[in-house]
Every structure is written in C-alpha cells, then in structure tokens.
C-alpha atoms as a PDB file:
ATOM      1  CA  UNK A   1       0.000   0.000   0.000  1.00  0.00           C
ATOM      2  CA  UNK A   2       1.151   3.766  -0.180  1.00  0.00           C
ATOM      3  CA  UNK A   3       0.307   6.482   1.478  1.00  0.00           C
ATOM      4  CA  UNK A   4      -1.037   9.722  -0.296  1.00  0.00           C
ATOM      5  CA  UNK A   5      -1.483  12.471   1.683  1.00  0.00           C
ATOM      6  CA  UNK A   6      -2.926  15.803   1.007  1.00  0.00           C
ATOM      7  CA  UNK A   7      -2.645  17.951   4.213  1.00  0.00           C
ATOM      8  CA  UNK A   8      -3.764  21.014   3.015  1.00  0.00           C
ATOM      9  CA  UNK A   9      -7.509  19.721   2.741  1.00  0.00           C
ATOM     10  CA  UNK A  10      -6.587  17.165   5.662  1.00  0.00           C
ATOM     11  CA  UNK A  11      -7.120  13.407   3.431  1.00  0.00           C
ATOM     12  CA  UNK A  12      -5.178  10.710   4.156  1.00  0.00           C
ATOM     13  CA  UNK A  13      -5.700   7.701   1.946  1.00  0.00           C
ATOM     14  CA  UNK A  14      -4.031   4.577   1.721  1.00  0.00           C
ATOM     15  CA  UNK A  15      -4.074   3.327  -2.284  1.00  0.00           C
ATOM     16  CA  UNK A  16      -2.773  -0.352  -3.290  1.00  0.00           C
ATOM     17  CA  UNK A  17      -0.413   0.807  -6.718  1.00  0.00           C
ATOM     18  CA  UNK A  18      -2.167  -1.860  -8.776  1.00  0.00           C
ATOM     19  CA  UNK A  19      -5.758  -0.879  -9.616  1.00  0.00           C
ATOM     20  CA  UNK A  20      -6.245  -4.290 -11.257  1.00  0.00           C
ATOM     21  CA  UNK A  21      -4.753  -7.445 -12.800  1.00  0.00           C
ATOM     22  CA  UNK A  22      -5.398  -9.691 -16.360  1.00  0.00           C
ATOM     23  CA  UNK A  23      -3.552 -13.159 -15.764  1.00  0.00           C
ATOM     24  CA  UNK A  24      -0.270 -12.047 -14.532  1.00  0.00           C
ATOM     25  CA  UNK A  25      -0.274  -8.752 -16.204  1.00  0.00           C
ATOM     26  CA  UNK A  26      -1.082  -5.540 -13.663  1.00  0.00           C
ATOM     27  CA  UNK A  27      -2.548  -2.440 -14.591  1.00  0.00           C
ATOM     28  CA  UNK A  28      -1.111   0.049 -11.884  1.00  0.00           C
ATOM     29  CA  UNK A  29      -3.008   3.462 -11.262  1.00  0.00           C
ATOM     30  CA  UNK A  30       0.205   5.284 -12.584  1.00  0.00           C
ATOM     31  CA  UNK A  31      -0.343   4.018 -16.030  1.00  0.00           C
ATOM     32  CA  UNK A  32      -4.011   4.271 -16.421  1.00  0.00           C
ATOM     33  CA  UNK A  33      -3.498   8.077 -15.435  1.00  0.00           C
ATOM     34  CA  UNK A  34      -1.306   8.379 -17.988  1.00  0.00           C
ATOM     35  CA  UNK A  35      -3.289   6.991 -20.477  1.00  0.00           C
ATOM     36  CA  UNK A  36      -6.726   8.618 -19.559  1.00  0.00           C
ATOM     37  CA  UNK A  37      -4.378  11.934 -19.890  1.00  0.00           C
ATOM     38  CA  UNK A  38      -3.066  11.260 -23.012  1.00  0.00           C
ATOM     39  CA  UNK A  39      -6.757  10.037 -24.765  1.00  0.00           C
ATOM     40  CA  UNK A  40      -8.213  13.599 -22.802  1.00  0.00           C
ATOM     41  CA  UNK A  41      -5.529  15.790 -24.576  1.00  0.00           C
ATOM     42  CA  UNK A  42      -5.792  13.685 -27.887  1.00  0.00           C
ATOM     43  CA  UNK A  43      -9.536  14.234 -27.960  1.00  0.00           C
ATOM     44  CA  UNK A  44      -9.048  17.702 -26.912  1.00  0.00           C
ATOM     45  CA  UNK A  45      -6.511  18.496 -29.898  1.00  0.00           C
ATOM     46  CA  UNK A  46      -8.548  17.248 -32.442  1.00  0.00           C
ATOM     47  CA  UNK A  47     -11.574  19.023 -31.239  1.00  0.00           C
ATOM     48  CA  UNK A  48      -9.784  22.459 -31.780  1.00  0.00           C
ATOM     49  CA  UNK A  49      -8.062  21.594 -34.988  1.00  0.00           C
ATOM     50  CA  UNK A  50     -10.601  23.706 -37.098  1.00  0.00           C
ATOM     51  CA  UNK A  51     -10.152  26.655 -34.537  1.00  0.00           C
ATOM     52  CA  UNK A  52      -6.872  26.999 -35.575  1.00  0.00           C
ATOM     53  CA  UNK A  53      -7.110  25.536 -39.183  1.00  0.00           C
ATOM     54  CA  UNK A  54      -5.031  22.508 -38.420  1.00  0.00           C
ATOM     55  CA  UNK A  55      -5.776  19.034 -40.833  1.00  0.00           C
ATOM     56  CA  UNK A  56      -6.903  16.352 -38.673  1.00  0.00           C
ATOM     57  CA  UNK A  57      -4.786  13.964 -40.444  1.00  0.00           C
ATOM     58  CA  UNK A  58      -1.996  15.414 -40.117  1.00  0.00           C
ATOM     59  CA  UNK A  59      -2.288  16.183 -36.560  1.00  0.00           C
ATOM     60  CA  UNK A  60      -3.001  12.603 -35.660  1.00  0.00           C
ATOM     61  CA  UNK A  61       0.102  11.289 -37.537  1.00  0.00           C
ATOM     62  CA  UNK A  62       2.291  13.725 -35.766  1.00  0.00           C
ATOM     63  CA  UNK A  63       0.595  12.674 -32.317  1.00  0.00           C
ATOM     64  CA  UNK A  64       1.613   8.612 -33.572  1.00  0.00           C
ATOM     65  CA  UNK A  65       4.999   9.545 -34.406  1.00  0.00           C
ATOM     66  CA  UNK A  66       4.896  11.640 -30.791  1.00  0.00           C
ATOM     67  CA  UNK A  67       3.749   8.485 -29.083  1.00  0.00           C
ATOM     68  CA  UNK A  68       6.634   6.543 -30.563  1.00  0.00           C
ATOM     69  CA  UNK A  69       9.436   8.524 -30.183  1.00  0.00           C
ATOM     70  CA  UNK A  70       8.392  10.139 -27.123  1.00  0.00           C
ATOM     71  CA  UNK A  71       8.416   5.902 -25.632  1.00  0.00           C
ATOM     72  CA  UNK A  72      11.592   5.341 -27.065  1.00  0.00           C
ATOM     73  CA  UNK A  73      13.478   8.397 -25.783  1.00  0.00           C
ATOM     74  CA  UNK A  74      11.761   7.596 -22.172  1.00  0.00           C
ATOM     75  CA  UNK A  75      13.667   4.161 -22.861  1.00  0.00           C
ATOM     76  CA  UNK A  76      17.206   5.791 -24.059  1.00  0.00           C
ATOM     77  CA  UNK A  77      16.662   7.760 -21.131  1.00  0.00           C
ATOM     78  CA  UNK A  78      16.257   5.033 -18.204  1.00  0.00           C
ATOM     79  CA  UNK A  79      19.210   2.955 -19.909  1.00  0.00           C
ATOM     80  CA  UNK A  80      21.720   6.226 -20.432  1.00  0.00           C
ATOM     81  CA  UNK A  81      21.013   6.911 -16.815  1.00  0.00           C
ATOM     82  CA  UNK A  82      20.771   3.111 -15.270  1.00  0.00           C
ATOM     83  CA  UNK A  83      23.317   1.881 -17.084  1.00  0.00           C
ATOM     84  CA  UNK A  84      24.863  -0.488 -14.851  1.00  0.00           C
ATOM     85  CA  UNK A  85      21.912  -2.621 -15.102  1.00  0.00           C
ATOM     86  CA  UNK A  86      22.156  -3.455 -18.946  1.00  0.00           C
ATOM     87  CA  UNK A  87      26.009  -3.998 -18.798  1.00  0.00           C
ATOM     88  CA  UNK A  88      26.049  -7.615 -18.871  1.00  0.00           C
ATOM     89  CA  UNK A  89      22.860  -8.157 -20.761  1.00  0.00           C
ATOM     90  CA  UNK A  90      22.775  -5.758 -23.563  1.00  0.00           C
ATOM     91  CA  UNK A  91      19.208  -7.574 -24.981  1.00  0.00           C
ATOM     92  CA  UNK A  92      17.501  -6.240 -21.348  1.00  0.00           C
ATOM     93  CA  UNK A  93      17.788  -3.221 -22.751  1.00  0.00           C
ATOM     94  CA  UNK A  94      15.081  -4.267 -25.085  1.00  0.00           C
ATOM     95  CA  UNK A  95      12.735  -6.022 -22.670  1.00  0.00           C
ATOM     96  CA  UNK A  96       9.847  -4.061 -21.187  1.00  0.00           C
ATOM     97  CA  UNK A  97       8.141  -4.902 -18.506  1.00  0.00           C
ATOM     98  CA  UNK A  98       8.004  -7.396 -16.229  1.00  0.00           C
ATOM     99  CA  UNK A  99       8.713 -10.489 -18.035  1.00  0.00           C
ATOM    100  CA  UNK A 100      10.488 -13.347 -16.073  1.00  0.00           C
END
C-alpha cells in the first residue's frame, strides 16, 4: 500500500499501486493516469483543430509519431542513466516490462 497524503484539505488515503490485474499482467493506477491523460488531450486536440485551421490527419500522424518517439526516448533515457543494469545483458535493454 502507499500512502497519499494531502494535508492542506486534511485526506489521508491509503491506495494499493495496482488498480487491477489480467492473468499475470497488472494495470497500476500510474499508467491508467497516464493513459486517460493522453486520450483527454488527444480528444481535446482534435476538437480544436478547425479553430486553428489545423488538418486532422496530419495532426493525428504527428501525435503517432509523438507516441513513438516520445516511448523510445523515455527508454534511451532510463538505460543512459541506469546503465549499470544493462552492462552484462545488452538484450535487457530491449525487454519491457516485467517479463520473467
């Protein structure tokens, strides 16, 4: 469990990190967030794209080629800075997730 605290409004909640699991597979709370933020922001964009005379299509490739690159630099990122962990198993590098 962890502890989130907001002591300006005086809540105190205790919130197990996995909101759910599929088989072995967990969904944690962290990564629906993200996603719900991403699909508000993606809806959101394309809602205003006549506003400011912006082609739809062309929007939603840019936000694909966003999503891809913006995974792999998070990846670069976590190896260049955790190194040590990928020495002597360069092919971790390319596992993601949790997979025994």
């Amino acid at each position: 469990m962890t502890h989130v605290e907001f002591p300006g409004l005086g809540l105190a909640f205790d919130v197990n990190p996995v909101a759910f699991t599929i088989g072995s597979f967990e969904f944690r709370w962290y990564g629906i967030l993200i996603a719900l933020g991403f699909i508000l922001a993606f809806l959101y964009a394309l809602k205003i794209c006549k506003r400011y005379q912006v082609n739809q299509d062309h929007l939603i490739d840019c936000i694909i080629a966003g999503l891809i690159l913006g995974i792999i630099g998070a990846r670069l990122y976590y190896v260049i800075f955790a190194f040590d962990e990928f020495k002597g198993d360069p092919l971790k590098i390319f596992r993601i997730g949790r997979i025994p």
